[in-house]
PDB file of N, CA and C in Angstrom:
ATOM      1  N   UNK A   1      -2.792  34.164  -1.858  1.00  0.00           N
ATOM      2  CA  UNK A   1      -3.267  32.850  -2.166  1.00  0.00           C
ATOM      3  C   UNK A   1      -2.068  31.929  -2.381  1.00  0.00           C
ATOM      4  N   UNK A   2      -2.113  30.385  -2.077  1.00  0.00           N
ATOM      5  CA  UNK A   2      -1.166  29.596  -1.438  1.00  0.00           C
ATOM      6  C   UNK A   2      -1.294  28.870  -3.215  1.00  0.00           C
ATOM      7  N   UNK A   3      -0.688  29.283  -4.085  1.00  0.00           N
ATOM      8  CA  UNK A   3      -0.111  28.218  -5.441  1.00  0.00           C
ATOM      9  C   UNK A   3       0.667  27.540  -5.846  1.00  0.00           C
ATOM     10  N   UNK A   4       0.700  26.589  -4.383  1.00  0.00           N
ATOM     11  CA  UNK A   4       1.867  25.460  -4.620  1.00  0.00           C
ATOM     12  C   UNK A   4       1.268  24.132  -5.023  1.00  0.00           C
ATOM     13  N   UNK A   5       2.028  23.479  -6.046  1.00  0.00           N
ATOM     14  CA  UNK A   5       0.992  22.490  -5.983  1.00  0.00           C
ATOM     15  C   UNK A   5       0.580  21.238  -5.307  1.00  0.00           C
ATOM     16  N   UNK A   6      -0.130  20.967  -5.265  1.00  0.00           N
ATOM     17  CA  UNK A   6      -1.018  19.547  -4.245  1.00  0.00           C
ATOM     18  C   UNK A   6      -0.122  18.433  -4.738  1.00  0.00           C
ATOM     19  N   UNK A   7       0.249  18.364  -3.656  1.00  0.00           N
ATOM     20  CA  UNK A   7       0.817  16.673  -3.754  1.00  0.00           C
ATOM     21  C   UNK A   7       0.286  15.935  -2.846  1.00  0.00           C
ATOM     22  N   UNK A   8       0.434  14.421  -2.650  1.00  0.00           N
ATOM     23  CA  UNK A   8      -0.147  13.395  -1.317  1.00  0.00           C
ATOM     24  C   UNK A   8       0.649  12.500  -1.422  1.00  0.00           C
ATOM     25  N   UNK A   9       0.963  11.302  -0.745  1.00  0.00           N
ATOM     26  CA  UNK A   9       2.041  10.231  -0.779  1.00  0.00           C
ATOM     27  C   UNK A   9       1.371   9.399  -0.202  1.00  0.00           C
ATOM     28  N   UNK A  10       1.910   8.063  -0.598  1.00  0.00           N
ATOM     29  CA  UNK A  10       1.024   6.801   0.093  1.00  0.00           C
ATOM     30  C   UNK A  10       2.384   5.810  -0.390  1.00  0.00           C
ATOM     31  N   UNK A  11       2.685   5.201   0.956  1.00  0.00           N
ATOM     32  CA  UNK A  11       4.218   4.561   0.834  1.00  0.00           C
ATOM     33  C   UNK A  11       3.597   2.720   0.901  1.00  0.00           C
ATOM     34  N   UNK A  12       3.729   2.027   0.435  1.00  0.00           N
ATOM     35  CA  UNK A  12       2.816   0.765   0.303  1.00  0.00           C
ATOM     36  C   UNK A  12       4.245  -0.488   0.939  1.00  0.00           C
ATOM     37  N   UNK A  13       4.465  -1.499   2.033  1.00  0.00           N
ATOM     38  CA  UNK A  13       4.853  -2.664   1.554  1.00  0.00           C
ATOM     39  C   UNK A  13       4.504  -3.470   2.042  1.00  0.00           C
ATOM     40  N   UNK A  14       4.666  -4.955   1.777  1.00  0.00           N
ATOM     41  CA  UNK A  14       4.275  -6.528   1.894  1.00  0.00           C
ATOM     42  C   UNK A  14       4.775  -6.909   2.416  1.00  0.00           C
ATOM     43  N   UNK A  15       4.623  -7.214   3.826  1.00  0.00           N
ATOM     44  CA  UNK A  15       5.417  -7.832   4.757  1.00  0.00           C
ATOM     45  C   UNK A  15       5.094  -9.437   4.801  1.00  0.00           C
ATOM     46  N   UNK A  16       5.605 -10.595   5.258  1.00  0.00           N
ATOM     47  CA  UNK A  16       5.159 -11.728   5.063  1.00  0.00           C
ATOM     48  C   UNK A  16       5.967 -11.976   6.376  1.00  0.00           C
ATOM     49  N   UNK A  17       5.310 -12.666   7.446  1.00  0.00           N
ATOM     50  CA  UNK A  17       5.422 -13.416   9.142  1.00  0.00           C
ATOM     51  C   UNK A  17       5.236 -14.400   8.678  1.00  0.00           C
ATOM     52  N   UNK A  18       6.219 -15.697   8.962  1.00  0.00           N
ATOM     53  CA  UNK A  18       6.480 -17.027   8.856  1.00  0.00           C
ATOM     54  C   UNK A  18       5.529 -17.431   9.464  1.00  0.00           C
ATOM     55  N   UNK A  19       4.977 -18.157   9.492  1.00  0.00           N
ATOM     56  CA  UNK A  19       4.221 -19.625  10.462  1.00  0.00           C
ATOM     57  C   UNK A  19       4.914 -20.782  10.721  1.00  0.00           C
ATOM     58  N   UNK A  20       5.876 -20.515  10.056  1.00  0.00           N
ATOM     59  CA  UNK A  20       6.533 -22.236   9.970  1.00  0.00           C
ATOM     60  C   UNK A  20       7.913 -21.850  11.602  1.00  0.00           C
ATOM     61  N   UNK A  21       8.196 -20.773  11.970  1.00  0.00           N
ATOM     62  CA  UNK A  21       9.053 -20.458  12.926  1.00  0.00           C
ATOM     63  C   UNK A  21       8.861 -20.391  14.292  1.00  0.00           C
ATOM     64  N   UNK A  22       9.052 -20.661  15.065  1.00  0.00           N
ATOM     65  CA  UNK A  22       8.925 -20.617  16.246  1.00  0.00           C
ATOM     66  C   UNK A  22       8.850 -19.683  16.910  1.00  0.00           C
ATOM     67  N   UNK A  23       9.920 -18.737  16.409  1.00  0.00           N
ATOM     68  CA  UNK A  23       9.361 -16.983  16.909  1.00  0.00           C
ATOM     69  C   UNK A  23       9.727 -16.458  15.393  1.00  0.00           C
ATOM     70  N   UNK A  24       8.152 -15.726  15.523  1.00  0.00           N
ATOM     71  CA  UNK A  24       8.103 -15.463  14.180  1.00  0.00           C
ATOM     72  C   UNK A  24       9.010 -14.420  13.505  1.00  0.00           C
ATOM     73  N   UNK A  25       9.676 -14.291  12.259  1.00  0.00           N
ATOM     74  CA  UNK A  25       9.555 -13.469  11.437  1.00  0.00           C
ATOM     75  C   UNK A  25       9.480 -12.850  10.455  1.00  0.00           C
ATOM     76  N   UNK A  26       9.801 -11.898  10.817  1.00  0.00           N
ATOM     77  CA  UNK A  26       9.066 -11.234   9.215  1.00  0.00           C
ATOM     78  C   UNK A  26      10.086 -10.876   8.159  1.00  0.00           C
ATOM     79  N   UNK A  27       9.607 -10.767   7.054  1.00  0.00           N
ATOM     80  CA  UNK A  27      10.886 -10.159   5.635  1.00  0.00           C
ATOM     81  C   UNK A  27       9.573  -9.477   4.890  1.00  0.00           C
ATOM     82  N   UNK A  28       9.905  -8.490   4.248  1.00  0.00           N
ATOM     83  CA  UNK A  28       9.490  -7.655   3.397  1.00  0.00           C
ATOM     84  C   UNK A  28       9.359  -8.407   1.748  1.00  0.00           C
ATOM     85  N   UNK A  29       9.184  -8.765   1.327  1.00  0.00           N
ATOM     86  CA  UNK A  29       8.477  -9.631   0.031  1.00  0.00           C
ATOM     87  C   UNK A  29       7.750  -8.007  -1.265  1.00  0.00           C
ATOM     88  N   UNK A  30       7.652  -7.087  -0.585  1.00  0.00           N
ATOM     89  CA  UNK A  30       7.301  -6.187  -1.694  1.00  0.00           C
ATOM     90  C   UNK A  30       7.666  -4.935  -1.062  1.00  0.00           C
ATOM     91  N   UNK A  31       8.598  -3.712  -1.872  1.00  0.00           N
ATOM     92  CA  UNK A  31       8.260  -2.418  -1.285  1.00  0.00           C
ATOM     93  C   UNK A  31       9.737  -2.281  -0.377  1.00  0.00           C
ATOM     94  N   UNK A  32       9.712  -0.691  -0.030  1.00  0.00           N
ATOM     95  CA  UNK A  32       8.714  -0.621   0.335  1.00  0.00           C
ATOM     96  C   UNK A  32       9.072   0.647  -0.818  1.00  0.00           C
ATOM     97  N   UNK A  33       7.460   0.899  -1.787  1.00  0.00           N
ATOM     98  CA  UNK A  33       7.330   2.032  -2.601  1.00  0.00           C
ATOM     99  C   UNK A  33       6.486   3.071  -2.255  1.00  0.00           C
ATOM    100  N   UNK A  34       7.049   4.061  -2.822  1.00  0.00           N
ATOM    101  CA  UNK A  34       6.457   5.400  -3.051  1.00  0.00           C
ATOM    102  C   UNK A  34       5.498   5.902  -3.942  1.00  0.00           C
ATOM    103  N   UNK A  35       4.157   6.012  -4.066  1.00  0.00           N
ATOM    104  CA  UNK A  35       3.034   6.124  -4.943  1.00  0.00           C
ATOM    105  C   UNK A  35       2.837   7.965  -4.875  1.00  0.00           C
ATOM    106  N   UNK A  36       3.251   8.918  -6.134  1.00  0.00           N
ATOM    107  CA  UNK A  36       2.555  10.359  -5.596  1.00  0.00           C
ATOM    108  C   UNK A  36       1.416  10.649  -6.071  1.00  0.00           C
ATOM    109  N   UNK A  37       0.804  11.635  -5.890  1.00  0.00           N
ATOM    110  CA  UNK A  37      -0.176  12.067  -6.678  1.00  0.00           C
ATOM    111  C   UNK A  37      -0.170  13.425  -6.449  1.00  0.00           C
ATOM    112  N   UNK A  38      -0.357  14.124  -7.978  1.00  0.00           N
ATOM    113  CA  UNK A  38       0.106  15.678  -7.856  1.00  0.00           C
ATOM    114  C   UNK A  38      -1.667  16.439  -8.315  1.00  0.00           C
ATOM    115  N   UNK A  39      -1.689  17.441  -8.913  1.00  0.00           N
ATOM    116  CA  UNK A  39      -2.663  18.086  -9.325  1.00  0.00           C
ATOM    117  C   UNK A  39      -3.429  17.490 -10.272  1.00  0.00           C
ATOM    118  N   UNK A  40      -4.939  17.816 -10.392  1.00  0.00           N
ATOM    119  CA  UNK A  40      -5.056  16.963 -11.377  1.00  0.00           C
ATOM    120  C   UNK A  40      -6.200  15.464 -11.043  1.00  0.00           C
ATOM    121  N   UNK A  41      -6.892  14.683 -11.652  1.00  0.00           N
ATOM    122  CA  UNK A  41      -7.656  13.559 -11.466  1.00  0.00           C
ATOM    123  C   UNK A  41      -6.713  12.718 -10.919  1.00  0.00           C
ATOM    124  N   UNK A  42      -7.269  11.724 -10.109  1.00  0.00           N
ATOM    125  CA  UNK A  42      -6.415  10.744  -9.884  1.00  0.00           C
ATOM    126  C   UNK A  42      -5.721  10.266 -10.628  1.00  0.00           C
ATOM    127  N   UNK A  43      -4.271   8.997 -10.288  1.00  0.00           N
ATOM    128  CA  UNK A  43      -4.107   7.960 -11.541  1.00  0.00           C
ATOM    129  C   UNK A  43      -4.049   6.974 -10.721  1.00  0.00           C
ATOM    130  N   UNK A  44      -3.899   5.778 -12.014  1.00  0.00           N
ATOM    131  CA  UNK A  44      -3.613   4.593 -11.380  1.00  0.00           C
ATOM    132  C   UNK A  44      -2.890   4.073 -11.447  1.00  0.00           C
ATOM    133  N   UNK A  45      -2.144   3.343 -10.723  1.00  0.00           N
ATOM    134  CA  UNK A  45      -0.624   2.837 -11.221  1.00  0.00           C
ATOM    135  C   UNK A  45      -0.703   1.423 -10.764  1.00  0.00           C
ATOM    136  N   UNK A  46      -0.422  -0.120 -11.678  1.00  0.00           N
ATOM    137  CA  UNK A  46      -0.370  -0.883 -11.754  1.00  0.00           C
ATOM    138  C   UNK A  46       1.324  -1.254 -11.528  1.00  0.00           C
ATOM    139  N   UNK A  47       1.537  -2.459 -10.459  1.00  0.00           N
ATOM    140  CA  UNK A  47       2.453  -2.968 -10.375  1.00  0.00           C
ATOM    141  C   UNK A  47       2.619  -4.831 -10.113  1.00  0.00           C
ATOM    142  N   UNK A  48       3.587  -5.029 -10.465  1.00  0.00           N
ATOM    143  CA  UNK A  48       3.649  -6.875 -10.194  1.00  0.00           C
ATOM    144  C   UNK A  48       4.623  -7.273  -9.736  1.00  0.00           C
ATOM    145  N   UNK A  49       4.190  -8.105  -8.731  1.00  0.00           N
ATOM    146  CA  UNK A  49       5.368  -9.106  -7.925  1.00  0.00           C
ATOM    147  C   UNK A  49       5.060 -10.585  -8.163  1.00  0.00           C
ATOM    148  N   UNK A  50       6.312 -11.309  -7.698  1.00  0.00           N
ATOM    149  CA  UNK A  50       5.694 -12.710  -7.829  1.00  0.00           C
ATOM    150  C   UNK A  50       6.554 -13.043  -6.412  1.00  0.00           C
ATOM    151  N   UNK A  51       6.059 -14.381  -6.519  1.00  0.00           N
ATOM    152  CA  UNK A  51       6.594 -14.871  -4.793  1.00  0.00           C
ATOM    153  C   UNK A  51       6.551 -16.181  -4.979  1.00  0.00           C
ATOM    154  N   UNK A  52       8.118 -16.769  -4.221  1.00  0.00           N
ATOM    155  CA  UNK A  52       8.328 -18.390  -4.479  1.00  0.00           C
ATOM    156  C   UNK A  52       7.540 -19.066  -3.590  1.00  0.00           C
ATOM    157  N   UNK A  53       7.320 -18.419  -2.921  1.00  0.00           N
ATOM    158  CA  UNK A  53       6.296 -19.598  -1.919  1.00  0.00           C
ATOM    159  C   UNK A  53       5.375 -18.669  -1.286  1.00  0.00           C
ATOM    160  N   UNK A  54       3.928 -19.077  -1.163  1.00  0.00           N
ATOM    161  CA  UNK A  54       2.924 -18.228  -0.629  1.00  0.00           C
ATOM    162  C   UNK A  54       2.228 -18.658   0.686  1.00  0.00           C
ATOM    163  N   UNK A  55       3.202 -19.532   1.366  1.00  0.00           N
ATOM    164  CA  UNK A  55       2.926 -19.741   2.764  1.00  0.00           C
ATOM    165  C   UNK A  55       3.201 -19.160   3.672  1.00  0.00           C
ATOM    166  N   UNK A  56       2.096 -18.563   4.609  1.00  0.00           N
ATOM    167  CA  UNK A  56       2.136 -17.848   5.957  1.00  0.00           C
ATOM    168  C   UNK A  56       1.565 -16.737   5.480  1.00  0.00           C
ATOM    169  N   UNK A  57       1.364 -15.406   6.616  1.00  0.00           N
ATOM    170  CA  UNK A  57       0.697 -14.747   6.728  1.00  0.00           C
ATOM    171  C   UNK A  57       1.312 -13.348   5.951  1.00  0.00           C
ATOM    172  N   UNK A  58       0.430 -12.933   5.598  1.00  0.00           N
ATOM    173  CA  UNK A  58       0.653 -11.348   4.877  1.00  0.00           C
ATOM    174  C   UNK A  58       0.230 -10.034   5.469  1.00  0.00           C
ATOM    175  N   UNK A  59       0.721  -9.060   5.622  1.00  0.00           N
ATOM    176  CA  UNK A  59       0.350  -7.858   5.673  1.00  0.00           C
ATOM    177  C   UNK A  59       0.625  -6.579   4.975  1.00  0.00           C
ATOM    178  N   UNK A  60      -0.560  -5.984   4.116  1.00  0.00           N
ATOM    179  CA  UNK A  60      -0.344  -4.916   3.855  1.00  0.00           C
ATOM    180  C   UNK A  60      -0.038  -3.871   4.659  1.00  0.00           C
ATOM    181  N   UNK A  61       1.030  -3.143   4.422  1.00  0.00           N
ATOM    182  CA  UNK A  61       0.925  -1.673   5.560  1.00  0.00           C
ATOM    183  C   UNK A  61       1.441  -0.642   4.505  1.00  0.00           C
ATOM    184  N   UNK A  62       0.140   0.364   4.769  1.00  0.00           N
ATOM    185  CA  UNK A  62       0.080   1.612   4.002  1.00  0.00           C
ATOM    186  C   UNK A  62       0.522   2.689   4.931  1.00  0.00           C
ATOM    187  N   UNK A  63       1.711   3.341   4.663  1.00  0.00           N
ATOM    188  CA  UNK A  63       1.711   4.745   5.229  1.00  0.00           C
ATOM    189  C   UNK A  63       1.179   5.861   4.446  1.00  0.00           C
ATOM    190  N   UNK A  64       0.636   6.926   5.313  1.00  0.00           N
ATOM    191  CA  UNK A  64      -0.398   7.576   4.312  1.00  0.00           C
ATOM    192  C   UNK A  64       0.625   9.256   4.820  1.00  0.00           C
ATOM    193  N   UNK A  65       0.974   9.400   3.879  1.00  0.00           N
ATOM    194  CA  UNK A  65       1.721  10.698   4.098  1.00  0.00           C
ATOM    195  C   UNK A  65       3.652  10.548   3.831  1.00  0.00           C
ATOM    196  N   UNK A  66       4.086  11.710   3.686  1.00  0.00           N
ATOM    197  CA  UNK A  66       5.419  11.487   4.471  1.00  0.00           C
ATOM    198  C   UNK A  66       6.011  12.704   5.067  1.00  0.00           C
ATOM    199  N   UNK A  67       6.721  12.845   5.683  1.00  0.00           N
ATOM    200  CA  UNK A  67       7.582  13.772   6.646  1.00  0.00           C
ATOM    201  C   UNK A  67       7.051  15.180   6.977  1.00  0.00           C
ATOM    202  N   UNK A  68       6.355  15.545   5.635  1.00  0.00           N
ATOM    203  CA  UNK A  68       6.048  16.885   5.531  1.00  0.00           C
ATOM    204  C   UNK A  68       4.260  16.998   5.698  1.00  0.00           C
ATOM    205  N   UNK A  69       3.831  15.833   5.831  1.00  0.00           N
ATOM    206  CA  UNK A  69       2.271  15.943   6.278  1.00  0.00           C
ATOM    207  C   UNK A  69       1.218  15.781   4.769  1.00  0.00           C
ATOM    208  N   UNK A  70       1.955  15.569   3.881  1.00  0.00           N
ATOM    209  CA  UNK A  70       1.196  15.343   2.685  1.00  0.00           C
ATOM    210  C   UNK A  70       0.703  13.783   2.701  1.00  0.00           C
ATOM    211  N   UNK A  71      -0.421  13.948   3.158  1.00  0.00           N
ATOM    212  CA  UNK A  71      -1.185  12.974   2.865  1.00  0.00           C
ATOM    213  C   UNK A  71      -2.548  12.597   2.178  1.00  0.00           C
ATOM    214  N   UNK A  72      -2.800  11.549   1.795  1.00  0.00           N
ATOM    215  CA  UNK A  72      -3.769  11.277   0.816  1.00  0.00           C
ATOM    216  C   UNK A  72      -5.240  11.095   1.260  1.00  0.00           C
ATOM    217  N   UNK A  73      -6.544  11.827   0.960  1.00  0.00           N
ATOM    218  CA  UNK A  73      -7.407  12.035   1.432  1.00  0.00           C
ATOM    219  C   UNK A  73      -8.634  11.177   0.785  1.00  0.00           C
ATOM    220  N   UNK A  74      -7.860   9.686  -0.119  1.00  0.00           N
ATOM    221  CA  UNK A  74      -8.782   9.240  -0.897  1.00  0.00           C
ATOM    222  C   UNK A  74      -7.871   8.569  -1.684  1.00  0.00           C
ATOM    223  N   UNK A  75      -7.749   7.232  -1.474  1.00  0.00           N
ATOM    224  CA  UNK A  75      -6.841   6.496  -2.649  1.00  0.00           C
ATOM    225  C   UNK A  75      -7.465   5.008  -2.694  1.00  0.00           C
ATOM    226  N   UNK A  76      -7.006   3.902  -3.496  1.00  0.00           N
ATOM    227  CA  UNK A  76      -7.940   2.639  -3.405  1.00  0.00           C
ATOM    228  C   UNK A  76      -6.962   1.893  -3.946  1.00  0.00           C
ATOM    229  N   UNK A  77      -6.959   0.474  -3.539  1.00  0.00           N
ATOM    230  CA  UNK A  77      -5.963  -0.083  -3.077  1.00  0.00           C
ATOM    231  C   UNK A  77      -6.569  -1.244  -3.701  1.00  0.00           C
ATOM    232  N   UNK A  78      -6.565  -2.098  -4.647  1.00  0.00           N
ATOM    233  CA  UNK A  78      -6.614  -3.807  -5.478  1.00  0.00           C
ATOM    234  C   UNK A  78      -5.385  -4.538  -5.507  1.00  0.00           C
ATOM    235  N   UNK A  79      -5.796  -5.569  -5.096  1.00  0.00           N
ATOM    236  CA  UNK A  79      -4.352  -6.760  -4.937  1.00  0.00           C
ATOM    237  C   UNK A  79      -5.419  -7.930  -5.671  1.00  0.00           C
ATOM    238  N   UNK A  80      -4.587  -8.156  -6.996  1.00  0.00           N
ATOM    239  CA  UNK A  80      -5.393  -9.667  -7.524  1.00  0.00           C
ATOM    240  C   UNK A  80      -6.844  -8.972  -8.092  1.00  0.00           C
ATOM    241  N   UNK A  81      -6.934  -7.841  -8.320  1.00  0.00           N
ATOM    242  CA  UNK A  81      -8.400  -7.579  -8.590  1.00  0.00           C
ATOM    243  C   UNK A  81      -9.554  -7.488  -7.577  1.00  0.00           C
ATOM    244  N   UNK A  82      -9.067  -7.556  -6.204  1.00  0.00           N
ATOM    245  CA  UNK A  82      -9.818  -7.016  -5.211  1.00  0.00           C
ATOM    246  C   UNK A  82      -9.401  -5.957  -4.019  1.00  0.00           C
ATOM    247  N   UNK A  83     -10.226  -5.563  -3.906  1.00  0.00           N
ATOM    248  CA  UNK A  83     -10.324  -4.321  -2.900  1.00  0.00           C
ATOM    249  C   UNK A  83      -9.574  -4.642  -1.882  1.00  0.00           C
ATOM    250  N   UNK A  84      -8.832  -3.944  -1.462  1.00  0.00           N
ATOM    251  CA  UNK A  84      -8.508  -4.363   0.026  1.00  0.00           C
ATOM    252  C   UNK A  84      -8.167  -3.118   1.214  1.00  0.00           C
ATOM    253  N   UNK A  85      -8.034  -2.380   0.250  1.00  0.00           N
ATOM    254  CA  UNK A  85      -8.003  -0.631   1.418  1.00  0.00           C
ATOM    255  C   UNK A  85      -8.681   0.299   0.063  1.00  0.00           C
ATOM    256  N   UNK A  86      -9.867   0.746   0.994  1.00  0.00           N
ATOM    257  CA  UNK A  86     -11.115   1.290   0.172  1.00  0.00           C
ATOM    258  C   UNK A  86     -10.563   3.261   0.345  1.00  0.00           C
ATOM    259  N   UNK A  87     -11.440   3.756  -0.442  1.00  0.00           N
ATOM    260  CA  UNK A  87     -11.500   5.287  -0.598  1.00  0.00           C
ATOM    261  C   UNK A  87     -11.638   5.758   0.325  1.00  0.00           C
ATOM    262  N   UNK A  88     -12.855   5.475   1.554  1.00  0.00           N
ATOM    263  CA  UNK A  88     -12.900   6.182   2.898  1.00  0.00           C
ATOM    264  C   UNK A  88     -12.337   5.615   3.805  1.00  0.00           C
ATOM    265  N   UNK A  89     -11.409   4.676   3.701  1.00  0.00           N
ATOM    266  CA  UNK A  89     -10.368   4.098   4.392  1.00  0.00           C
ATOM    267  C   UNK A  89      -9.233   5.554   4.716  1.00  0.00           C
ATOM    268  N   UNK A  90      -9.077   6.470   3.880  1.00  0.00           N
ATOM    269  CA  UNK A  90      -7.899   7.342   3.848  1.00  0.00           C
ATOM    270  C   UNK A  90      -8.377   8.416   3.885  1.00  0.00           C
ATOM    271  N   UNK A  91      -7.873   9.374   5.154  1.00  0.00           N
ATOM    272  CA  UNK A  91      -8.291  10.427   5.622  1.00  0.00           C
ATOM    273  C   UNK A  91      -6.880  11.645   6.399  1.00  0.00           C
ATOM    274  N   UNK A  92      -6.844  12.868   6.062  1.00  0.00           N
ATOM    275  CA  UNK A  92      -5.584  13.586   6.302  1.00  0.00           C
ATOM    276  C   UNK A  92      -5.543  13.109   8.005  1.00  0.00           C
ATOM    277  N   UNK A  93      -6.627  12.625   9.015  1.00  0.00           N
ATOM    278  CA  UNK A  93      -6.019  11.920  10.109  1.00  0.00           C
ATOM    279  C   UNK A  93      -5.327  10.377   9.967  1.00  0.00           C
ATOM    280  N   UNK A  94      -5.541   9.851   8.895  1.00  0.00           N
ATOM    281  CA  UNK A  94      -4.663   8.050   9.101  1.00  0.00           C
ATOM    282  C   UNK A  94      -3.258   8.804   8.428  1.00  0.00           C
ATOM    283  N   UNK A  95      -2.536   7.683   9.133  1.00  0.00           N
ATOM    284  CA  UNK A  95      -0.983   7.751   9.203  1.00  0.00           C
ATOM    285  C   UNK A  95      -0.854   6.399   8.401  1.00  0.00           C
ATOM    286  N   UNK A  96      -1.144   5.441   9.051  1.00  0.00           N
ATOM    287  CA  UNK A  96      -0.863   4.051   8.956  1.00  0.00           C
ATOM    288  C   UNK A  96      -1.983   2.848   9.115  1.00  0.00           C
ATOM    289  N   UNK A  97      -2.064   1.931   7.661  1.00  0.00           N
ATOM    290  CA  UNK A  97      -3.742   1.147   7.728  1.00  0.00           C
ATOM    291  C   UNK A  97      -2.273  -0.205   7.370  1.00  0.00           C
ATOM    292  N   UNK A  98      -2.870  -0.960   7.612  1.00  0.00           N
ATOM    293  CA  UNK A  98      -2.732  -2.461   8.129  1.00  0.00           C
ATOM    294  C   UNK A  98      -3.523  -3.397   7.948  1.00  0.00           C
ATOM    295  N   UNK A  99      -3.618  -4.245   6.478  1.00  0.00           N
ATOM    296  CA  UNK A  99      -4.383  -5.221   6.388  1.00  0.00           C
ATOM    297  C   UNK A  99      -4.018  -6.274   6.223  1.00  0.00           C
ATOM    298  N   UNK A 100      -4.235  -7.310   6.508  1.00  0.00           N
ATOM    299  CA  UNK A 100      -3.688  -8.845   6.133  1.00  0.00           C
ATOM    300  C   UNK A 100      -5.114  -9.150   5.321  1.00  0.00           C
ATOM    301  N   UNK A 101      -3.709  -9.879   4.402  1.00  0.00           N
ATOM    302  CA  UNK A 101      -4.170 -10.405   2.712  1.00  0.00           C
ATOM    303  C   UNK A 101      -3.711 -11.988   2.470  1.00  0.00           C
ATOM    304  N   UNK A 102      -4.268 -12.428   1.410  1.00  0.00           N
ATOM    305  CA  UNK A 102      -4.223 -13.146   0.641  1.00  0.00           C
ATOM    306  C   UNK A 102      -3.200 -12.971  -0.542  1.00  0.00           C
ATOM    307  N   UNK A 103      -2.262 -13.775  -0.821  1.00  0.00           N
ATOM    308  CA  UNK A 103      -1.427 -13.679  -2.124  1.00  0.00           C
ATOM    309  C   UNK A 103      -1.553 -14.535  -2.905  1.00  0.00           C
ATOM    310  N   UNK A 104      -0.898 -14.650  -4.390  1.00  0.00           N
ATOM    311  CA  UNK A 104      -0.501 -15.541  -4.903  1.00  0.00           C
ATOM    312  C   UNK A 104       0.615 -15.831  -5.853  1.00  0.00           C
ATOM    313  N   UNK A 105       0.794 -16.758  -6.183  1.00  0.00           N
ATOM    314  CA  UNK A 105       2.607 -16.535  -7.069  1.00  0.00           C
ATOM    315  C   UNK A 105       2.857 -15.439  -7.809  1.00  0.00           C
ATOM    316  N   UNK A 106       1.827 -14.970  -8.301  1.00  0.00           N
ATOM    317  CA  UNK A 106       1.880 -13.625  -9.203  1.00  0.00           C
ATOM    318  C   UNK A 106       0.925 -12.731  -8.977  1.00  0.00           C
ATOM    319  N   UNK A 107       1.341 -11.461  -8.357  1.00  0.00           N
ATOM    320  CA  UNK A 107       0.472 -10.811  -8.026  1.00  0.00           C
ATOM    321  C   UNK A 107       0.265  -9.494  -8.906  1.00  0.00           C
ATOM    322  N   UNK A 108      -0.865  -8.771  -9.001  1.00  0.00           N
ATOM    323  CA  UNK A 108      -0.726  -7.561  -9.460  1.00  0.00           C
ATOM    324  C   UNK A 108      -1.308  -6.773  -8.684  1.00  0.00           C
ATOM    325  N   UNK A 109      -0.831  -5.515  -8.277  1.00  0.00           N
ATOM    326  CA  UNK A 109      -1.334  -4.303  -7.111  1.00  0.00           C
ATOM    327  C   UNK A 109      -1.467  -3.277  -7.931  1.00  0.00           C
ATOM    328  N   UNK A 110      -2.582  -2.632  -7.658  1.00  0.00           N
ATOM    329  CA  UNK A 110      -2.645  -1.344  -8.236  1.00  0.00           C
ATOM    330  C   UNK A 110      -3.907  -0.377  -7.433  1.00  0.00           C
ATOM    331  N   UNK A 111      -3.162   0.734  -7.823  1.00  0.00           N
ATOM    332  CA  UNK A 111      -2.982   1.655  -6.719  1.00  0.00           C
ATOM    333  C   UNK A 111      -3.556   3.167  -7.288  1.00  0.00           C
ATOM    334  N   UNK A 112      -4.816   3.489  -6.875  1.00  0.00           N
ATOM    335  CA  UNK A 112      -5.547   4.758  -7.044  1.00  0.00           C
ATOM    336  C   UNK A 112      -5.012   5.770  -6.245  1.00  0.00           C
ATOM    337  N   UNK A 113      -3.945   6.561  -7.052  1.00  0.00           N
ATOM    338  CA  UNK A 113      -4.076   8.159  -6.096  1.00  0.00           C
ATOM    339  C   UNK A 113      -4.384   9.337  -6.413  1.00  0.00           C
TER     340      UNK A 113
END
């Protein structure tokens, strides 16, 4: 019998694509972090950013795993107090979920794993 213990990883960051540029790009504005989760009930882990200016477009991108295939089979994802990558969103087949969001000067993310 295999008694190693369960781990999963879920790597989270905030990318932000200009609008104001002509060819767009992008800078990283949050991240990029490492969330684990070992044996045991989930937890939750609360984090905060703030941002000088909240113009143009956002994207969350979640990697779900890392190198070694540990990935998360169930995690939940609030920015500002809303949902934005749900529980059956995350499955040992997703690698990588991709949402564009909404921000604001002060944000708080927190993160079910």
């Amino acid at each position: 019998m295999d008694h190693r213990p369960f781990t999963s990883y879920i790597v989270i960051a905030l990318i932000l694509v200009s609008i104001f540029s002509p060819a767009a790009t992008a800078s990283i504005v949050y991240g990029p972090v490492k969330f684990e989760r070992t044996n045991g009930a989930p937890a939750t882990v609360q984090d905060n950013f703030s941002l000088s200016r909240i113009n143009g477009n956002y994207t969350l991108y979640i990697q779900n795993g890392d190198e070694e295939n540990n990935q998360s089979s169930s995690s939940l994802i609030r920015l500002n107090g809303e949902t934005v990558v749900r529980t059956n969103e995350f499955n040992q087949n997703i690698r990588l979920i991709e949402k564009n969001i909404s921000v604001q000067e002060k944000n708080e993310l927190e993160i079910q794993v």
